[in-house]
Protein backbone atom coordinates (compact mmCIF):
# COMPACT_ATOMS: atom_id res chain seq x y z
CA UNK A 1 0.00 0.00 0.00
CA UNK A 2 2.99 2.33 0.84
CA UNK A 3 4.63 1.22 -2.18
CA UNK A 4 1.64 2.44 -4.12
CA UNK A 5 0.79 5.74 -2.62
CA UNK A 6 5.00 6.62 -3.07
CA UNK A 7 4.61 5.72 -6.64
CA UNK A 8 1.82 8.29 -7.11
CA UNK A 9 3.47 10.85 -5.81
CA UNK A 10 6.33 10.32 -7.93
CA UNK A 11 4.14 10.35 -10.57
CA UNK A 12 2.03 13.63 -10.47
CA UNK A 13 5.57 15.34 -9.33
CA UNK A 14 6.96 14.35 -12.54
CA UNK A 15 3.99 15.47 -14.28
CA UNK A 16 4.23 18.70 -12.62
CA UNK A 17 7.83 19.46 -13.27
CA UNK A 18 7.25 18.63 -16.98
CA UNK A 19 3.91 20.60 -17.19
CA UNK A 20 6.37 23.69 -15.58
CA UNK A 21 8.78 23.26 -18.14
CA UNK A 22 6.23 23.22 -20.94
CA UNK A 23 5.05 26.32 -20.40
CA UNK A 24 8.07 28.52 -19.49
CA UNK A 25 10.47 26.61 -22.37
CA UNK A 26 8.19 24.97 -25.00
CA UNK A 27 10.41 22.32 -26.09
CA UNK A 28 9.73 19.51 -28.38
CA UNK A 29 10.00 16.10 -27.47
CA UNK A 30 10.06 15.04 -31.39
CA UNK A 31 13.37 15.41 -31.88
CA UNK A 32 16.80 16.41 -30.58
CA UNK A 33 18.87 18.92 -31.43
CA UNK A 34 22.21 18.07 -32.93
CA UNK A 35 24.34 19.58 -30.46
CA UNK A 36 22.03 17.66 -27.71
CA UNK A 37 23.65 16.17 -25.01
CA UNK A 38 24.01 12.23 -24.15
CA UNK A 39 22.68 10.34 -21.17
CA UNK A 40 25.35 9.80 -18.50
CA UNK A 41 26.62 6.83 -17.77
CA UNK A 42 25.56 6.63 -14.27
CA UNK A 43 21.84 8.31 -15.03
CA UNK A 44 19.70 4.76 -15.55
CA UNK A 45 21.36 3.73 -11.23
CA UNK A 46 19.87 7.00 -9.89
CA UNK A 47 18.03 6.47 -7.26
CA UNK A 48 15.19 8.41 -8.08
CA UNK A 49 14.83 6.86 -11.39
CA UNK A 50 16.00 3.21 -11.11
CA UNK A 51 12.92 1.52 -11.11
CA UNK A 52 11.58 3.45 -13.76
CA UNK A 53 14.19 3.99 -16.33
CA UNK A 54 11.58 4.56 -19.54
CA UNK A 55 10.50 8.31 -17.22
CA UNK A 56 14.17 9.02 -16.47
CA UNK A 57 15.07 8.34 -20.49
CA UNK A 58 12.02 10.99 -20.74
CA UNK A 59 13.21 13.34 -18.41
CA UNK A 60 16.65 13.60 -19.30
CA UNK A 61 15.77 13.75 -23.15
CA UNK A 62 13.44 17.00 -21.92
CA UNK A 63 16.51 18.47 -20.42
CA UNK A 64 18.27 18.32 -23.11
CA UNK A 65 16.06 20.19 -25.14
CA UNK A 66 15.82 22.74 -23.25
CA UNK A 67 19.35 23.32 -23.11
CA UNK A 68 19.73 24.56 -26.36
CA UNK A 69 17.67 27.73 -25.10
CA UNK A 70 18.63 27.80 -21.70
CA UNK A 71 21.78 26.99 -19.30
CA UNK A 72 21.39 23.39 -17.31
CA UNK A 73 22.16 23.32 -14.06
CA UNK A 74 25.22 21.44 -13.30
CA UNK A 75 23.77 20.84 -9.73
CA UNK A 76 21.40 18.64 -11.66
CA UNK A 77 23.61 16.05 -13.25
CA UNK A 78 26.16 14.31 -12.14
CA UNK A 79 28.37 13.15 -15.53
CA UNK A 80 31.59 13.79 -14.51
CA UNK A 81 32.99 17.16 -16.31
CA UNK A 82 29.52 18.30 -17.34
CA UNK A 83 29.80 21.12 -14.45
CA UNK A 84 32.64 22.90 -16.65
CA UNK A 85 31.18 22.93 -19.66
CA UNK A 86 27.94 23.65 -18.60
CA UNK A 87 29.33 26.39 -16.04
CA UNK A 88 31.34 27.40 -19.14
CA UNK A 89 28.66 27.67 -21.05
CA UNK A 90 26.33 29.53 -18.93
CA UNK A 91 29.04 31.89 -17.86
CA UNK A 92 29.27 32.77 -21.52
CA UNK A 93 25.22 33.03 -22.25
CA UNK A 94 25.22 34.86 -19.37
CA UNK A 95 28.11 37.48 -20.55
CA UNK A 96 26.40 37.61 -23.69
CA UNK A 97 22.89 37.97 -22.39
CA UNK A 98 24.28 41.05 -20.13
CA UNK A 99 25.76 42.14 -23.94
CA UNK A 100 23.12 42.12 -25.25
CA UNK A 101 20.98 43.48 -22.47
CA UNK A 102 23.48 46.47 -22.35
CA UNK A 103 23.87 47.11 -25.90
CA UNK A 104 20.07 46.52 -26.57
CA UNK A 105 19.71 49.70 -23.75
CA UNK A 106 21.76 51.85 -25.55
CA UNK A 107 20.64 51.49 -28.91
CA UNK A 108 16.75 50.40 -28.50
CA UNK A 109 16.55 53.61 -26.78
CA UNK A 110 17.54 56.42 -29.29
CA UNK A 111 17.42 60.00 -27.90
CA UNK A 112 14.54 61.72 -29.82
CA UNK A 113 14.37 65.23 -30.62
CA UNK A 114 10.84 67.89 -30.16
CA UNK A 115 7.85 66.86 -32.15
CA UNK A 116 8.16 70.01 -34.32
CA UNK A 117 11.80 71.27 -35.60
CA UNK A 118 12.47 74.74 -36.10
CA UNK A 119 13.18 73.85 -40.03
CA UNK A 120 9.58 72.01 -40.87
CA UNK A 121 8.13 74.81 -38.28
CA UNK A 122 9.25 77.61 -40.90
CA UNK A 123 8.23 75.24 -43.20
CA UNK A 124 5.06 74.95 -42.38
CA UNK A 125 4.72 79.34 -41.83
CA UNK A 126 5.95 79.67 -45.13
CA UNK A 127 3.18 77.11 -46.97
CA UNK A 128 0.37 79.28 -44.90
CA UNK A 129 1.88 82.20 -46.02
CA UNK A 130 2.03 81.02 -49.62
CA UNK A 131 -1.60 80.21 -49.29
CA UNK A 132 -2.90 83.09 -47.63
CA UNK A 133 -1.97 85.07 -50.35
CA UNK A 134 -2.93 83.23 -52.84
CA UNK A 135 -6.59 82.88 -51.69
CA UNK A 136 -6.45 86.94 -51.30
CA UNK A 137 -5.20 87.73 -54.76
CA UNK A 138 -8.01 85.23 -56.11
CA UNK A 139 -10.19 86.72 -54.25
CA UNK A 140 -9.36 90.06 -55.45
CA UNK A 141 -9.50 88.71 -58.92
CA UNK A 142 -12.51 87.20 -58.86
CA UNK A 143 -14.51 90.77 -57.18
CA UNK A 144 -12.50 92.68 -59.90
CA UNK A 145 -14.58 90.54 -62.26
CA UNK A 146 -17.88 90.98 -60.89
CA UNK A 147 -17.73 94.60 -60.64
CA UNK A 148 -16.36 94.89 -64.47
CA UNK A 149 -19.41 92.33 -65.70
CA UNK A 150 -21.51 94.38 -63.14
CA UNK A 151 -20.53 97.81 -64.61
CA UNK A 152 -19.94 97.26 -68.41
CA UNK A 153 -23.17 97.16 -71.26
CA UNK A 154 -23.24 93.90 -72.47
CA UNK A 155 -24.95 93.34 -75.96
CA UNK A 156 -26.54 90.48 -76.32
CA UNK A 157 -26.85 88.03 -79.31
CA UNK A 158 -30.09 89.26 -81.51
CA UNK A 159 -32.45 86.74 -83.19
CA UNK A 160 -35.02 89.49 -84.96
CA UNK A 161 -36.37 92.17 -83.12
CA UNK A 162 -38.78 91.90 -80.35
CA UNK A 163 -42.17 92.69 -80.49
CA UNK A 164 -42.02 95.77 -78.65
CA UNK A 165 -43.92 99.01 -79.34
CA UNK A 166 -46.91 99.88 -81.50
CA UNK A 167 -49.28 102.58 -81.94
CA UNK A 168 -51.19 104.55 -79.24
CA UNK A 169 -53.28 107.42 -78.95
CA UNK A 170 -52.84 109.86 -76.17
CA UNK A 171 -52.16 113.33 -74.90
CA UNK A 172 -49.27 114.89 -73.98
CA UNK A 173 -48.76 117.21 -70.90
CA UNK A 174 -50.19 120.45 -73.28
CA UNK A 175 -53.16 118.86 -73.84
CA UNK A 176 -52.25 117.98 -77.19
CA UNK A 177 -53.19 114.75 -78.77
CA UNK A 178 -50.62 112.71 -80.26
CA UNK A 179 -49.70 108.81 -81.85
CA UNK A 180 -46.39 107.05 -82.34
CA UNK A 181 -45.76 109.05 -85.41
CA UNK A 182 -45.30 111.87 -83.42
CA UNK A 183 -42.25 110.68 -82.60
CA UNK A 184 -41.02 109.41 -85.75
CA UNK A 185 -37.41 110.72 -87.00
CA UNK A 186 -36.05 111.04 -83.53
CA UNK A 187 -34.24 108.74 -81.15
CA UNK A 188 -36.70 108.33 -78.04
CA UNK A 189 -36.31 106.67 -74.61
CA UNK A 190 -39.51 105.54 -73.60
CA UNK A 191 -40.16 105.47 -69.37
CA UNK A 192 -43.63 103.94 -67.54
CA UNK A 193 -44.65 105.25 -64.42
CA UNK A 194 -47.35 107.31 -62.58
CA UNK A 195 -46.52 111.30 -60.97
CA UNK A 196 -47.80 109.85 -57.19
CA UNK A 197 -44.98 107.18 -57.10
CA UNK A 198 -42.37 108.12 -54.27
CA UNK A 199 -39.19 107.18 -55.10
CA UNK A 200 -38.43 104.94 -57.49
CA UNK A 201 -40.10 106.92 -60.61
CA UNK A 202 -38.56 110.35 -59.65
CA UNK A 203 -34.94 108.38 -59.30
CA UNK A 204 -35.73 106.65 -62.71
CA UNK A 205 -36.98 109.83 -64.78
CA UNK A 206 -33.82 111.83 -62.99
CA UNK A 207 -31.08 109.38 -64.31
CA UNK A 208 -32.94 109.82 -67.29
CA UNK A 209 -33.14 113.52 -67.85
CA UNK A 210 -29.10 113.46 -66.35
CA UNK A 211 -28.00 110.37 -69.43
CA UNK A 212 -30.29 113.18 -72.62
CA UNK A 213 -27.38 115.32 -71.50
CA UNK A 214 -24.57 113.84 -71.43
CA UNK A 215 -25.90 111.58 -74.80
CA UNK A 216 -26.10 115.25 -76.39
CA UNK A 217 -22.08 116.13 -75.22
CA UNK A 218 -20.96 113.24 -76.36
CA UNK A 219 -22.42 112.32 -79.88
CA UNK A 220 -24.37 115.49 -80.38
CA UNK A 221 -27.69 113.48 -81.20
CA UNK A 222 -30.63 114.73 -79.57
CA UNK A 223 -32.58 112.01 -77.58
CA UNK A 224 -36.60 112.72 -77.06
CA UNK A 225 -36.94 111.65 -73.21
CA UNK A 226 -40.66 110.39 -73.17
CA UNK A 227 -42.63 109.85 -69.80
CA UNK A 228 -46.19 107.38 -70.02
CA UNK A 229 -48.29 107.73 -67.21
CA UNK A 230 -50.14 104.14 -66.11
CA UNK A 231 -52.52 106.07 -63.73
CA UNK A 232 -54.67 107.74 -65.82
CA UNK A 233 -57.64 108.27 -62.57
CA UNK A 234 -55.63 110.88 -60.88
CA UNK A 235 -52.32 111.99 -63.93
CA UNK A 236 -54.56 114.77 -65.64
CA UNK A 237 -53.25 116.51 -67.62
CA UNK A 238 -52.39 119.88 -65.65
CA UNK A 239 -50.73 116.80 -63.18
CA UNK A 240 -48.59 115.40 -65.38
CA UNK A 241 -47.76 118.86 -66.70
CA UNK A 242 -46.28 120.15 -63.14
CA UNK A 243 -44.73 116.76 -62.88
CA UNK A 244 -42.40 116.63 -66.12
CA UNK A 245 -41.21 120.39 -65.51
CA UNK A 246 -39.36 119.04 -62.63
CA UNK A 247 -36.93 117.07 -64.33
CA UNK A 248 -36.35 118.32 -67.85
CA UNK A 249 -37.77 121.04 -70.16
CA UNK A 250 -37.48 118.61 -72.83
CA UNK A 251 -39.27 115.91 -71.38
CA UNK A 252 -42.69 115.06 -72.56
CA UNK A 253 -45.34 113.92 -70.82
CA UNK A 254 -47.99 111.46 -71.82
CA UNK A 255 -51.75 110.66 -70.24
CA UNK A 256 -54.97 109.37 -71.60
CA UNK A 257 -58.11 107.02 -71.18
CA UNK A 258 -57.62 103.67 -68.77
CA UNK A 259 -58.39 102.07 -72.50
CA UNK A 260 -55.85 104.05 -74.15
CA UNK A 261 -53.21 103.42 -71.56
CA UNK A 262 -54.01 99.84 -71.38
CA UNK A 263 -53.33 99.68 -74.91
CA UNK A 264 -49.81 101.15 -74.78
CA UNK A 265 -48.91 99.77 -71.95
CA UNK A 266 -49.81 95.95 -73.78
CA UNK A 267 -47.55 97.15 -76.94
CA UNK A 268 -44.29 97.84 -74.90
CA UNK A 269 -45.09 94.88 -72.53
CA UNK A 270 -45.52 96.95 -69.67
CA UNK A 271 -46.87 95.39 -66.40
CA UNK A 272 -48.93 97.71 -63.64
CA UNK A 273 -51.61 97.05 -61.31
CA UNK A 274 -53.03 99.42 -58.27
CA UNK A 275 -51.78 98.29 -55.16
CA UNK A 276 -52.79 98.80 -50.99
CA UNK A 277 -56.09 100.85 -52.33
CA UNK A 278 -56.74 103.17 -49.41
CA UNK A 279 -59.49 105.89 -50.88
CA UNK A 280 -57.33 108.11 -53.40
CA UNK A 281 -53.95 106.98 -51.94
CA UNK A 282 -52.74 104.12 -53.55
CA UNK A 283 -49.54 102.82 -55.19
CA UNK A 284 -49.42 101.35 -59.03
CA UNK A 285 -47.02 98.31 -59.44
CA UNK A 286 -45.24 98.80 -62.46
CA UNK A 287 -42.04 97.47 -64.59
CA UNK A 288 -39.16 99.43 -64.06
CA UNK A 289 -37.72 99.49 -67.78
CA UNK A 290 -36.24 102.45 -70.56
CA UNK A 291 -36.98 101.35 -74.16
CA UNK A 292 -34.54 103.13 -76.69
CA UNK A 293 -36.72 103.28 -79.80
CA UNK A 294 -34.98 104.88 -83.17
CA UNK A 295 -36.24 107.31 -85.45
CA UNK A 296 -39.14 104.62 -87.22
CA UNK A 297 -40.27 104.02 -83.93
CA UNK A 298 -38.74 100.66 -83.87
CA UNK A 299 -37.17 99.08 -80.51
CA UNK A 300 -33.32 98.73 -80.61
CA UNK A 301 -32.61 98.11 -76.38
CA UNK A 302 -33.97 98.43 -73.20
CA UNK A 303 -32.25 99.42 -69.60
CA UNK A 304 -33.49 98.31 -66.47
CA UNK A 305 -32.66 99.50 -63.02
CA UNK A 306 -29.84 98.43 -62.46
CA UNK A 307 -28.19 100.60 -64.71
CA UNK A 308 -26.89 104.07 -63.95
CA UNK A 309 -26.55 107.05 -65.12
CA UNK A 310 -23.17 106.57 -67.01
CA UNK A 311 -23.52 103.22 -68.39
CA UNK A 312 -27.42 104.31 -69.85
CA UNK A 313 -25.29 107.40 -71.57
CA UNK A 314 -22.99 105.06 -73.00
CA UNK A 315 -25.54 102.62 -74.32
CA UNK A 316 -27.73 104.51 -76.45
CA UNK A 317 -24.08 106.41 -78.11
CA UNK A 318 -23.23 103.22 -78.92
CA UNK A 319 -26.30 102.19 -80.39
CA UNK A 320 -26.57 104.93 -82.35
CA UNK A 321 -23.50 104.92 -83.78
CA UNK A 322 -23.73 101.33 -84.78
CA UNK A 323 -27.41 102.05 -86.45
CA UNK A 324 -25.61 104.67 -88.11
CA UNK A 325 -22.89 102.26 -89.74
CA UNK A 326 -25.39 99.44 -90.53
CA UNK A 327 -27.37 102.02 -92.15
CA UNK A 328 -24.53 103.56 -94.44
């Protein structure tokens, strides 16, 4: 019963100091190295082992596996001379290992400089600088563009004429009635608008009245400035009259029948409508537009709001001068 209960223990120690080994080393047990050491002579009559000399065959051949990574003990055998090579040995691993351990320090650990150098920190100023100014002097460019689109008369590609103008019947601020043909022979600029409106006619029939000048200094053509009222209830005639006298003593001014007006107003394709009807005050909605007619009372250009004095002078020169070289 002894006997059995000491061979048990043997057993799971052995299994224990092999199940250590397995997991610190990793060895194989296929094969042996070829620089693996041979069993003693002596190692089969150790006491611990001689019964069992298939788990000391076993034990020794795990050694020696593990020798080839790490340093045997020579405590652990007892070959004769194995404790001077094996001392030799390890004294060398060891010298190496603290080598290695030393030289590893030294150079695995390089001495780093700051994240940011003064060379790729100018670096980096100069590239902001670069594109700093480069988005400013596109940016420049680009305004420079809009103002010269914004500012210059563009002429536009012509397919026919448009149907713009007609005949109308109406009186003019004398009390005088008078058609289209009136006008015939003489460049006209043609403006829509009642006397009651409060800012945007009197600014409109102003530029107007300031570009017949300046058209007369710089081509010498004389330009009719006309002036259609679209309120014919309250633009009598003595109203219009006192109206037109404000801006120029050549402008004329035009009034009529709600039929009448309706007609010319359809012929130049002129939009109005009464607006926030309080009793007699009221506004008129109306389209904001200058239509250059030439002397058959044909339409050549119109000018919208947007356009000032300078550029509205400039426009009907240059019109005229180019009807004048299509027409020689």
């Amino acid at each position: 019963m002894a006997s059995s209960i000491s061979r048990s223990l043997r057993l799971r120690s052995f299994y224990g100091f092999l199940t250590s080994q397995w997991r610190f080393s990793k060895p194989s047990f296929h094969s042996l190295p070829e620089n693996s050491c041979t069993f003693p002579s002596n190692f089969f009559r150790d006491d611990r082992y001689g019964k069992y000399p298939a788990f000391a065959a076993l034990n020794f051949k795990f050694l020696c596996t593990t020798a080839t990574g790490n340093t045997i003990n020579p405590s652990n055998s007892d070959a004769p001379g194995a404790g001077k090579s094996t001392s030799g040995s390890s004294d060398g691993n060891s010298g190496n290992s603290n080598d290695g351990k030393s030289s590893g320090g030294s150079q695995g650990k390089p001495v780093r400089g700051g994240p940011v150098s003064w060379m790729s920190f100018f670096l980096l100023l100069c590239t902001g600088a670069g594109l700093v100014y480069y988005y400013d002097r596109e940016k420049k460019r680009h305004i420079e563009g809009i103002n010269s689109a914004s500012n210059a008369v563009r002429q536009g590609p012509s397919v026919g004429k448009a149907a713009i103008g007609g005949p109308f019947n109406l009186i003019d601020h004398n009390g005088k009635a008078v058609t289209d043909k009136n006008f015939v022979g003489k460049w006209n600029l043609i403006y829509f608008g009642f006397t009651h409106c409060p800012d945007i006619c009197p600014d409109e029939l102003q530029k107007l009245a300031t570009a017949i000048d300046k058209i007369k200094e710089k081509s010498g053509m004389e330009v009719v400035p006309v002036f259609i009222s679209v309120d014919p209830e309250r633009d009598t005639v003595e109203q219009v009259r006192e109206y037109v006298k404000e801006f120029h003593p050549k402008l004329i001014g035009l009034t009529g029948s709600s039929e009448e007006i309706k007609r010319a107003a359809r012929a130049y394709r002129v939009y109005y409508m009464k607006t926030e009807e309080e009793g007699s005050d009221y506004l008129v909605d109306h389209s904001i537009v200058m239509y250059l007619m030439d002397p058959n009372m044909q339409f050549v250009k119109f000018f919208g709001k947007n356009v000032d004095t300078d550029s509205l002078a400039d426009g009907v020169v240059q019109e005229i001068k180019q009807h004048k070289v299509v027409k020689a």
